[in-house]
Protein backbone atom coordinates (compact mmCIF):
# COMPACT_ATOMS: atom_id res chain seq x y z
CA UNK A 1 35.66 -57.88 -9.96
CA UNK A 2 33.69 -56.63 -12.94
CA UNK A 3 30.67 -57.34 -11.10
CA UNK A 4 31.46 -55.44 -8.64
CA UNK A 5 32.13 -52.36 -10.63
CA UNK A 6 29.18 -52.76 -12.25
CA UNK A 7 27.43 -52.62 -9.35
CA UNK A 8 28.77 -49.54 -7.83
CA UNK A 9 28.78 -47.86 -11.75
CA UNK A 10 25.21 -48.11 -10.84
CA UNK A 11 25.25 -47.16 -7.94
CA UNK A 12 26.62 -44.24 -8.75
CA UNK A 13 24.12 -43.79 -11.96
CA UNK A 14 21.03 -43.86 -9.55
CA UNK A 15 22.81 -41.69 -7.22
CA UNK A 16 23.39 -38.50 -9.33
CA UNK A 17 19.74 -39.27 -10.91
CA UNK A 18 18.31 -38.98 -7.34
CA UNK A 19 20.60 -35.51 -6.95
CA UNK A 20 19.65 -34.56 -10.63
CA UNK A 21 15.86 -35.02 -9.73
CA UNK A 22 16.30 -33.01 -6.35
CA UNK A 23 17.77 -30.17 -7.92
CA UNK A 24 15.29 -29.79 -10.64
CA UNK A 25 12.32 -30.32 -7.70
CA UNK A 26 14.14 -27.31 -5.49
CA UNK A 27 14.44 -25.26 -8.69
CA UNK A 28 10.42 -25.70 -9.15
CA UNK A 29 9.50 -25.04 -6.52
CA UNK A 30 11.72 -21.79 -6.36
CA UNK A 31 10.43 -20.72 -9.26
CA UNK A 32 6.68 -21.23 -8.52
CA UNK A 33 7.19 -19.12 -5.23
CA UNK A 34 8.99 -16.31 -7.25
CA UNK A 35 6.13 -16.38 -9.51
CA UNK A 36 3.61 -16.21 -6.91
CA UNK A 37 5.00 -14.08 -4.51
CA UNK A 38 6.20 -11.20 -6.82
CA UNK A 39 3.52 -11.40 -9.89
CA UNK A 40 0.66 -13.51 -9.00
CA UNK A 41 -0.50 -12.31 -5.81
CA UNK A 42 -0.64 -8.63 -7.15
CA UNK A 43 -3.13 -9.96 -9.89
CA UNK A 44 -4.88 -12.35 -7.18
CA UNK A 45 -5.54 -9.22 -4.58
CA UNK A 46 -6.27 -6.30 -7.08
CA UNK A 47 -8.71 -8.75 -9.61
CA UNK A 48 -10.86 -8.28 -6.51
CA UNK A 49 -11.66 -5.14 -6.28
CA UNK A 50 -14.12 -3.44 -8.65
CA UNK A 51 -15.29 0.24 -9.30
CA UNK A 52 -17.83 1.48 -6.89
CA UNK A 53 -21.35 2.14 -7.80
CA UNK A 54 -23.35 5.16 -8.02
CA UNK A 55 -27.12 5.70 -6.74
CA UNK A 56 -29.35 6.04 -9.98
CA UNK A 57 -30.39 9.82 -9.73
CA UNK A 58 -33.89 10.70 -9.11
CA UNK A 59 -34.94 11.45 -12.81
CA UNK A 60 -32.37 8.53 -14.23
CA UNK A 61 -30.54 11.52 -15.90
CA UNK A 62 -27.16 9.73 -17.36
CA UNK A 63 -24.29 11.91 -16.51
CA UNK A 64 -20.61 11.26 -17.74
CA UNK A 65 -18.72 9.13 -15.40
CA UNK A 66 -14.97 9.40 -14.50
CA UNK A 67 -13.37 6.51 -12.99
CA UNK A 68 -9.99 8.17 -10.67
CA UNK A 69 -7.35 6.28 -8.84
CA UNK A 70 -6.27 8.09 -5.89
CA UNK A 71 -2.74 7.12 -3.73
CA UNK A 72 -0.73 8.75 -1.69
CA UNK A 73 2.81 8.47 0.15
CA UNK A 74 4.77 6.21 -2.11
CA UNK A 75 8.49 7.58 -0.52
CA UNK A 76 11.23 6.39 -3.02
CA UNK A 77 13.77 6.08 -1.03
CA UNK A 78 17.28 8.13 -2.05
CA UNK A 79 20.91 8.10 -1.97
CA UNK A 80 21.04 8.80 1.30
CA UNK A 81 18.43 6.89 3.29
CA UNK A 82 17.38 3.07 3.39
CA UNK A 83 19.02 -0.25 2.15
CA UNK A 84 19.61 -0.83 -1.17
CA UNK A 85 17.88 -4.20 -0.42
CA UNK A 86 14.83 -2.07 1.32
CA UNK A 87 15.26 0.09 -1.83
CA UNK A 88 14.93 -2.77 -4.57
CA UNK A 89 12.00 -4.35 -2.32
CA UNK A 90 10.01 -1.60 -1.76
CA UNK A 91 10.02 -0.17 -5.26
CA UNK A 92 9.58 -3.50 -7.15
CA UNK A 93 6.53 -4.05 -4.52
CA UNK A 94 4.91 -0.28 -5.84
CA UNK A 95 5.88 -1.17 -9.44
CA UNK A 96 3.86 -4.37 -9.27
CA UNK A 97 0.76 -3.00 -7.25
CA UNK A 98 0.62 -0.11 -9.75
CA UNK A 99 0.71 -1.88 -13.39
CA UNK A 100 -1.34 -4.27 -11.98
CA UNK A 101 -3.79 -1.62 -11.35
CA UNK A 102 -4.24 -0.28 -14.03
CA UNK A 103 -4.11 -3.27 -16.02
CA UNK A 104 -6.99 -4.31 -14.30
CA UNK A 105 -8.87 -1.42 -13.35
CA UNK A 106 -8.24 0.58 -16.27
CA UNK A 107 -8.40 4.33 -14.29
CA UNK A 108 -8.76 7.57 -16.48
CA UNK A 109 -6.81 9.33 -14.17
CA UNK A 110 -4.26 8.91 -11.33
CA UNK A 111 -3.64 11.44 -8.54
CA UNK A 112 -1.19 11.19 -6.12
CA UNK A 113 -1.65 13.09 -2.87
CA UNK A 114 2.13 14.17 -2.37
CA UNK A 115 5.12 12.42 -0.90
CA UNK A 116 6.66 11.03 -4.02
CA UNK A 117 10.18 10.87 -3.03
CA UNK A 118 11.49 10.36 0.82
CA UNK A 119 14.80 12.76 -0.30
CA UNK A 120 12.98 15.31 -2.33
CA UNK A 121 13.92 18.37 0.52
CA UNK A 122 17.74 17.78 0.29
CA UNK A 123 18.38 15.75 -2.99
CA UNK A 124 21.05 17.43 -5.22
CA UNK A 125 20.59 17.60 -8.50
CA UNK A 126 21.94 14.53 -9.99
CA UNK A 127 20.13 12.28 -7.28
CA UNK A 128 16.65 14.28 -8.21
CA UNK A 129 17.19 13.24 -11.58
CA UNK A 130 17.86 9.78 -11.00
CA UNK A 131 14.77 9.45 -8.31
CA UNK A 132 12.65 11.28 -11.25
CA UNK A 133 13.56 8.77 -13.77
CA UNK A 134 12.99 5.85 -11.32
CA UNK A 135 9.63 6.96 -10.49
CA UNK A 136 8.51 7.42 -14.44
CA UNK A 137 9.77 4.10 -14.92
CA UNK A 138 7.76 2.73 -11.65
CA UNK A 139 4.31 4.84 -12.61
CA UNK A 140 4.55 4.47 -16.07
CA UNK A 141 1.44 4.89 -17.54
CA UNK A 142 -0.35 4.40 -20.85
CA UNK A 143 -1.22 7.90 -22.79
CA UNK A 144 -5.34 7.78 -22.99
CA UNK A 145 -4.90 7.68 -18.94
CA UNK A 146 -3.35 10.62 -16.77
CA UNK A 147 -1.24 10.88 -13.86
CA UNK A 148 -1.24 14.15 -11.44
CA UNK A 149 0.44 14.84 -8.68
CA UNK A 150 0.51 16.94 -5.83
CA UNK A 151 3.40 18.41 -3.73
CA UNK A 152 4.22 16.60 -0.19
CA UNK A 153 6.94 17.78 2.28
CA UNK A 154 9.10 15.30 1.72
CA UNK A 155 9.47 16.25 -2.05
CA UNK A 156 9.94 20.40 -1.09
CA UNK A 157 10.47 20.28 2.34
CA UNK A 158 8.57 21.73 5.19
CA UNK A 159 8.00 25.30 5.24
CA UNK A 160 11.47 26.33 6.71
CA UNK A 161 13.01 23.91 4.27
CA UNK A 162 11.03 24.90 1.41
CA UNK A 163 12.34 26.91 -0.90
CA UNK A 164 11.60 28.80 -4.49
CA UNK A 165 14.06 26.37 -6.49
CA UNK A 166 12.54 23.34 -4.82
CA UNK A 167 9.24 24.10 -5.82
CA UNK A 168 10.23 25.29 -9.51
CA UNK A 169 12.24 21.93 -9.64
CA UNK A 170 9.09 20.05 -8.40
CA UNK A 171 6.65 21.77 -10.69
CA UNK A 172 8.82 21.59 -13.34
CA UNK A 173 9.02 17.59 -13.93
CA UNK A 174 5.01 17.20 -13.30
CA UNK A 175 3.68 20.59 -14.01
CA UNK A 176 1.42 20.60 -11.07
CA UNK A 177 -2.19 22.04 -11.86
CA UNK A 178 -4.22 23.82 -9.41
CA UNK A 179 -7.77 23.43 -10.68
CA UNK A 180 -8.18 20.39 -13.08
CA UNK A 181 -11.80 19.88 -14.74
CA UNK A 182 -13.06 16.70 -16.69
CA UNK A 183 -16.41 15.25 -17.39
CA UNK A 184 -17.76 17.89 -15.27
CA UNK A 185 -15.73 16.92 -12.19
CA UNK A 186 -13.29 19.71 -10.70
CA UNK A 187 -10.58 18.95 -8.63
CA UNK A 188 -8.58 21.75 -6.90
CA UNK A 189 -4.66 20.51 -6.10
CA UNK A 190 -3.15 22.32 -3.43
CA UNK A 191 0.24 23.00 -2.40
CA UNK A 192 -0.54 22.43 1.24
CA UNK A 193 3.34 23.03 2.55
CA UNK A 194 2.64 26.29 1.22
CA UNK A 195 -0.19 26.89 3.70
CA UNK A 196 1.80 28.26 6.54
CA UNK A 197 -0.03 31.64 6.80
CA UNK A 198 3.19 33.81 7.86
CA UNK A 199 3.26 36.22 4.65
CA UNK A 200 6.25 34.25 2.59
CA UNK A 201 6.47 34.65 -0.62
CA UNK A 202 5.95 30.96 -2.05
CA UNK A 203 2.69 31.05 0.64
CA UNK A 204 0.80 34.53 -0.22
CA UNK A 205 1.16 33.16 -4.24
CA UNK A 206 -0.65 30.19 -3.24
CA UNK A 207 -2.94 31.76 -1.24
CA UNK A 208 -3.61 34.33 -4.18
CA UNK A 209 -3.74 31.08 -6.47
CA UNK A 210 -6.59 29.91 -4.26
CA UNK A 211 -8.60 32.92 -4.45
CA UNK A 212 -8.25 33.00 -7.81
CA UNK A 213 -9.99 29.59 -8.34
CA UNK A 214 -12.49 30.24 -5.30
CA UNK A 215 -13.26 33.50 -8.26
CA UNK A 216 -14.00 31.01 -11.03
CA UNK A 217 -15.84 28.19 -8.69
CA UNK A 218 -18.13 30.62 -7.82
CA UNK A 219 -18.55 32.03 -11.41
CA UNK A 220 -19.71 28.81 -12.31
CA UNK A 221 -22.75 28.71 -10.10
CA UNK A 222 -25.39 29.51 -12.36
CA UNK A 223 -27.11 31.91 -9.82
CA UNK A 224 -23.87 34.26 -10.49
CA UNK A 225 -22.99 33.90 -13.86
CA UNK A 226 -24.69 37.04 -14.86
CA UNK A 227 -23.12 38.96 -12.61
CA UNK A 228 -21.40 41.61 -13.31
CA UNK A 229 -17.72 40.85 -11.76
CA UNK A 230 -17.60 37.58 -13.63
CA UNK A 231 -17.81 39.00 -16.63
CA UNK A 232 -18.15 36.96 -19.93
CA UNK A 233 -15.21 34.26 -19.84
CA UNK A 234 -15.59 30.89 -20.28
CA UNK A 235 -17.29 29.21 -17.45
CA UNK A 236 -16.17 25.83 -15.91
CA UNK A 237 -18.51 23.44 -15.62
CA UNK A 238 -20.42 23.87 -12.39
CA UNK A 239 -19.56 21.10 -9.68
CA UNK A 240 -18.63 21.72 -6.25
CA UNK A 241 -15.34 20.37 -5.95
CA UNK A 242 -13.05 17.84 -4.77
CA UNK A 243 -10.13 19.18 -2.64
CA UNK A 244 -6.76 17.40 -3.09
CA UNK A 245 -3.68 17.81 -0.93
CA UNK A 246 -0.78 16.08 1.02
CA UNK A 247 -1.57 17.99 4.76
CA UNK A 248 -4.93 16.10 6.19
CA UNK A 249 -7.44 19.41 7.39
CA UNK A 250 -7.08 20.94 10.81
CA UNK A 251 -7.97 17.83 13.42
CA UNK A 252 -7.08 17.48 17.41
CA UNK A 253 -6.17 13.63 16.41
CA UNK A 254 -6.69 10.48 14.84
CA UNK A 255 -9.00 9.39 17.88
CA UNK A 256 -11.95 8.76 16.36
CA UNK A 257 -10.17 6.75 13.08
CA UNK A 258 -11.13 3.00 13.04
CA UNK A 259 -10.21 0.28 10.24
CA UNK A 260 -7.69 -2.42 9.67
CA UNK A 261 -5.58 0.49 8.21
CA UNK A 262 -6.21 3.16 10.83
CA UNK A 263 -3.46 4.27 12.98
CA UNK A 264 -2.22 1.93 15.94
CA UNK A 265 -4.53 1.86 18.54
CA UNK A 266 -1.88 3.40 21.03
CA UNK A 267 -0.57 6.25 18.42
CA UNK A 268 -4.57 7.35 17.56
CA UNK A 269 -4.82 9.66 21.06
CA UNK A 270 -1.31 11.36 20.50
CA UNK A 271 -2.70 14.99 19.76
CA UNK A 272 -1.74 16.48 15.85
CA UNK A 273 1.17 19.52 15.72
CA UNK A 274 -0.40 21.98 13.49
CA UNK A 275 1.46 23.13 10.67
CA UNK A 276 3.45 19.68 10.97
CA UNK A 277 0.91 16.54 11.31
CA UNK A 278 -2.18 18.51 9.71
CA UNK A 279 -2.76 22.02 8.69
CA UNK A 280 -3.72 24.92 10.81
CA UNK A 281 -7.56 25.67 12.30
CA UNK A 282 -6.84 29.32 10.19
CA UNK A 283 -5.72 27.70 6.66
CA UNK A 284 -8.07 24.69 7.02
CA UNK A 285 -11.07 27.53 7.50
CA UNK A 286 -9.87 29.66 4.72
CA UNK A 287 -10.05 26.18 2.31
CA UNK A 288 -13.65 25.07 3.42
CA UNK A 289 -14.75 28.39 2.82
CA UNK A 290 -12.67 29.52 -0.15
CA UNK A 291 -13.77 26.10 -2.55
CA UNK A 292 -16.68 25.26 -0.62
CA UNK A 293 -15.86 21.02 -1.93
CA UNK A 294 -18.05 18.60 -2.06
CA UNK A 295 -15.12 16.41 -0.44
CA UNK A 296 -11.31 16.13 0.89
CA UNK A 297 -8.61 13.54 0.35
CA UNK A 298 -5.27 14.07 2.12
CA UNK A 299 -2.60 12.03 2.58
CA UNK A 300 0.56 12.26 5.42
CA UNK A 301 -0.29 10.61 7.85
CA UNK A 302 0.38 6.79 6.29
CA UNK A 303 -3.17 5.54 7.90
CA UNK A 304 -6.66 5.69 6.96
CA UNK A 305 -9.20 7.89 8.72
CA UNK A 306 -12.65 9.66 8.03
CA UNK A 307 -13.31 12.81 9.06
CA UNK A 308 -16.35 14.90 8.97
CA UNK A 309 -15.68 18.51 8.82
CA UNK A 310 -18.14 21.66 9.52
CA UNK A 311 -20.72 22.30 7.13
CA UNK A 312 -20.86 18.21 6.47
CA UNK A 313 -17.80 18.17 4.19
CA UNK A 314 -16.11 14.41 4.77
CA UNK A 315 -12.15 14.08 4.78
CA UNK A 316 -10.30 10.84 3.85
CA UNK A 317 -7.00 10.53 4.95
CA UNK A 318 -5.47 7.87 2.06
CA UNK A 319 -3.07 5.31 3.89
CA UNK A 320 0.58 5.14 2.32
CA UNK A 321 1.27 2.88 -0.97
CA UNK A 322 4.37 1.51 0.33
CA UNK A 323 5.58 -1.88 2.12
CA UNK A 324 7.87 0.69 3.84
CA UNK A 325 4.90 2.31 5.69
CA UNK A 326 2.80 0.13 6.46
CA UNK A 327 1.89 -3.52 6.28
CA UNK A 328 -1.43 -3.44 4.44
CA UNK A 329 -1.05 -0.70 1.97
CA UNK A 330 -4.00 0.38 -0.30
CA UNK A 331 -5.57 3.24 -2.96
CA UNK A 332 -8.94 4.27 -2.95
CA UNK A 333 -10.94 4.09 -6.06
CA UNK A 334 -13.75 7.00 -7.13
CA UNK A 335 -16.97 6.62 -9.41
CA UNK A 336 -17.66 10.78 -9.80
CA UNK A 337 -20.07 12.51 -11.80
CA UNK A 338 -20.44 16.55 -11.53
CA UNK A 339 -22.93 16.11 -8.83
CA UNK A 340 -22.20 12.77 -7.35
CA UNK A 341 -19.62 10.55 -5.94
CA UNK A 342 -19.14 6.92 -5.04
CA UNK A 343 -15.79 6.14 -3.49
CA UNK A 344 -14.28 2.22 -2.43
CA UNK A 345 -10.79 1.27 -0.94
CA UNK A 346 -8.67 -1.21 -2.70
CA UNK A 347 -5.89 -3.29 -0.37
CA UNK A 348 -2.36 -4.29 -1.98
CA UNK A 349 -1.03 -8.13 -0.94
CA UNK A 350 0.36 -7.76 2.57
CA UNK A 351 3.53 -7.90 3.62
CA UNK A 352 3.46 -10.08 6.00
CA UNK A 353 1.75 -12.85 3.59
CA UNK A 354 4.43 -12.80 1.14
CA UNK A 355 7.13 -13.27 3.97
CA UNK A 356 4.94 -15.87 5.21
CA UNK A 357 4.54 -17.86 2.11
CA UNK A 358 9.07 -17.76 1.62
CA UNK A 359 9.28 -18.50 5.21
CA UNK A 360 7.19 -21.98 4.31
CA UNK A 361 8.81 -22.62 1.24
CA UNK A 362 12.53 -22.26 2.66
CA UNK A 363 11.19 -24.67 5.77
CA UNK A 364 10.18 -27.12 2.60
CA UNK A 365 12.76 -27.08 1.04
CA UNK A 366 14.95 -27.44 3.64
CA UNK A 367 13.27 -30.72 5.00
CA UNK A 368 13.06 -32.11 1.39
CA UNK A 369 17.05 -31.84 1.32
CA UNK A 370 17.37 -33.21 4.61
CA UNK A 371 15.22 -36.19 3.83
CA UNK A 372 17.27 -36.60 0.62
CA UNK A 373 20.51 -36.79 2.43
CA UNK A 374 19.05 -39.06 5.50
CA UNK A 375 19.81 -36.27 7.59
CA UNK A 376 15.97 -36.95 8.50
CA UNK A 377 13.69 -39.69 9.01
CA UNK A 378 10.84 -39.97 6.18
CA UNK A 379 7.73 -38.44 7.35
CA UNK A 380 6.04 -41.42 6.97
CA UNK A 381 8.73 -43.89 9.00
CA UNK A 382 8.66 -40.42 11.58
CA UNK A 383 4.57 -40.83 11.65
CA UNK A 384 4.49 -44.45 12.23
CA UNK A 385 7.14 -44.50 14.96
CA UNK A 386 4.94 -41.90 16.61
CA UNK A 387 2.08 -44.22 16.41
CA UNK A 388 3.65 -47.22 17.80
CA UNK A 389 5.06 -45.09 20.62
CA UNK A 390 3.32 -46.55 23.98
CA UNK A 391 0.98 -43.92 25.59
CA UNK A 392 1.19 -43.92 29.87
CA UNK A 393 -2.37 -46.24 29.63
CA UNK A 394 -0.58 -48.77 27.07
CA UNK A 395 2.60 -49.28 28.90
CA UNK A 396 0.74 -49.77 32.28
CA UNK A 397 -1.33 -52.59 30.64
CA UNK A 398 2.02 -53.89 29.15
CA UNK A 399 3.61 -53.97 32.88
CA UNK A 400 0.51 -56.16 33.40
CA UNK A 401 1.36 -58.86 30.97
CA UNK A 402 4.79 -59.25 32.26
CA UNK A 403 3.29 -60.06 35.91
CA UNK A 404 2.52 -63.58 37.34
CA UNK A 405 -0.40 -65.17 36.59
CA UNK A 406 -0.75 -66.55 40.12
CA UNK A 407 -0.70 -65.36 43.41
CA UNK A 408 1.95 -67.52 44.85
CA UNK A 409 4.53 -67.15 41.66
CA UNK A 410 4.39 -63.74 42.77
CA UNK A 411 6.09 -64.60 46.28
CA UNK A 412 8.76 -66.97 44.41
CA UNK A 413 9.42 -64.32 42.13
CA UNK A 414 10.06 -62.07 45.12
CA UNK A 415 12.37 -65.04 47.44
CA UNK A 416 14.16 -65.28 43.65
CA UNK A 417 14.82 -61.26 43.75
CA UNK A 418 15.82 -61.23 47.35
């Protein structure tokens, strides 16, 4: 008898070590996919990408370089739309992407081309303060780089939702620039919502804004500075510039657009509204020919596209930043000098890879726990039954064997059967 309990004491003793040893496998490999899906993969995507290179000028004259970050459509979702689920995904997903970025990449300055917030146009008060301190948390940023940011309509509203207290509340949380200038480079922000063109009042003082900097741009060419309406202010730095807004320029469609982040193939023919999808022919004129820029980035749409505009001025439309958007997000990185630019695009892990790799892990694990339990054969026993298994050719030359040898045992085995 006290052999017997022995026996099953151990038993028992090998059986919780064999649960012990499963649980701390399951919890490894748990952990390693965690690890991977929500912190490596960020640093294995992004550590590939690298500034973009400029051509040597003609003389080899060494000009200051500034190394910007541009994004666009990041949509944190509010109170009112989305799953908190979607919410905490989504957000975590930017969070990553952009530390990651700038830990590696190490940008002087960040612009992003509108679209902050999904619930910017009908927020109240309280739930604007909590989706400001959400994003400050999610783009924090150390203080030697710079973040700027340009109005979208989902963080004002469109036109006939925009109003004077949106914009103030907008402009007052990222004071909003309209012409920024460093290491020669000018950049000219524009509140693109504000482009209507009907006479409001939040439209003719951006419209006066813009001729205002069109003024100093053009004081700045050094065939004009002695003229006589410039007067003797303090000139910027001349360098055509680069125009930055959330509306993509006046275009029939997305037609032409190509890339693995371009719009679907059957959404790229579906003709643009003005004044909705892209700005107007009238207010996309008035910008080529008020800032005369060197080049355009918009945002809006959520897909990539190039554009070239009259007068040879290119137009790229950033894709969105967001797993919410889109399944291959991405930023586009810019080597500029005063008179030249280099620009490259930089893809985020996709979605689809990370669901992937938890979709193979849970199928893992959930074999490994059947195998534990005998619920399933081992692979190996599984493999090895498979190869025994007779194929048609093998069980016809087995029927063979089982025949007579000789002709006439096959007509006694037949009498015998009869």
């Amino acid at each position: 008898m006290v052999l017997i309990r022995w026996v099953l004491g151990r038993q028992d003793i090998r059986l919780l070590q064999r649960r012990r040893s499963l649980l701390l496998t399951l919890a490894a490999i748990v952990f390693a996919v965690l690890l991977f899906c929500e912190f490596f993969i960020y640093h294995i995507v992004i550590f590939q990408c690298s500034w973009p290179e400029l051509k040597t000028t003609a003389h080899g004259a060494q000009e200051p370089l500034l190394k910007a970050m541009f994004l666009a459509d990041t949509h944190l979702l509010g109170e009112r739309r989305g799953h908190w689920l979607d919410k905490l995904r989504r957000e975590w997903q930017m969070e990553r992407a952009f530390q990651t970025a700038l830990w590696w990449l190490q940008p002087e300055v960040i612009f992003i081309l509108g679209d902050i917030f999904d619930e910017g146009k009908w927020s109240s008060s309280q739930a604007w303060a909590d989706d400001v301190q959400r994003f400050q948390k999610m783009f924090r940023h150390p203080s030697h780089m710079q973040l700027k940011v340009v109005a979208g309509n989902h963080d004002i509203g469109f036109h006939y939702q925009m109003s004077e207290y949106r914009v103030k509340r907008f402009e007052k949380v990222f004071s909003p620039e309209r012409l920024f200038s460093w290491k020669g480079v000018n950049f000219v922000m524009v509140n693109s919502v504000a482009l209507e063109g009907d006479g409001c009042d939040i439209c003719s003082q951006a419209e006066a804004e813009l001729v205002e900097i069109s003024h100093k741009l053009n004081c700045s060419r050094e065939q004009v500075q002695g003229s006589d309406q410039c007067g003797d202010g303090q000139w910027l730095p001349w360098s055509a510039p680069v125009l930055l807004q959330h509306y993509p320029l006046y275009r029939i469609s997305d037609a032409n657009c190509s890339g693995d982040d371009a719009a679907p193939p059957e959404e790229r023919s579906i003709p643009f509204e003005e004044r909705y999808d892209v700005l107007s022919r009238e207010a996309s004129q008035k910008l080529l020919w008020w800032l005369q820029p060197r080049l355009v980035l918009s945002g809006h749409t959520h897909s990539a596209c190039e554009v070239l505009h009259a007068g040879g001025v290119p137009e790229i439309s950033i894709p969105s930043f967001s797993w919410r958007n889109r399944n291959n997000p991405s930023f586009i990185m810019g080597s500029l000098t005063s008179r030249d630019y280099a620009l490259s695009k930089c893809y985020l892990p996709f979605e689809d890879t990370v669901l992937t790799t938890y979709c193979g892990a849970a199928g893992f694990v959930l074999v490994l726990v059947l195998a534990h339990f005998e619920c399933l054969a081992s692979p190996f026993l599984f493999g090895w039954n498979l190869l025994r298994m007779p194929t048609p050719t093998t069980r016809f030359f087995l029927d063979l064997r089982e025949l007579p040898s000789k002709p006439w045992q096959w007509a006694e085995q037949e009498t015998t059967a009869a």
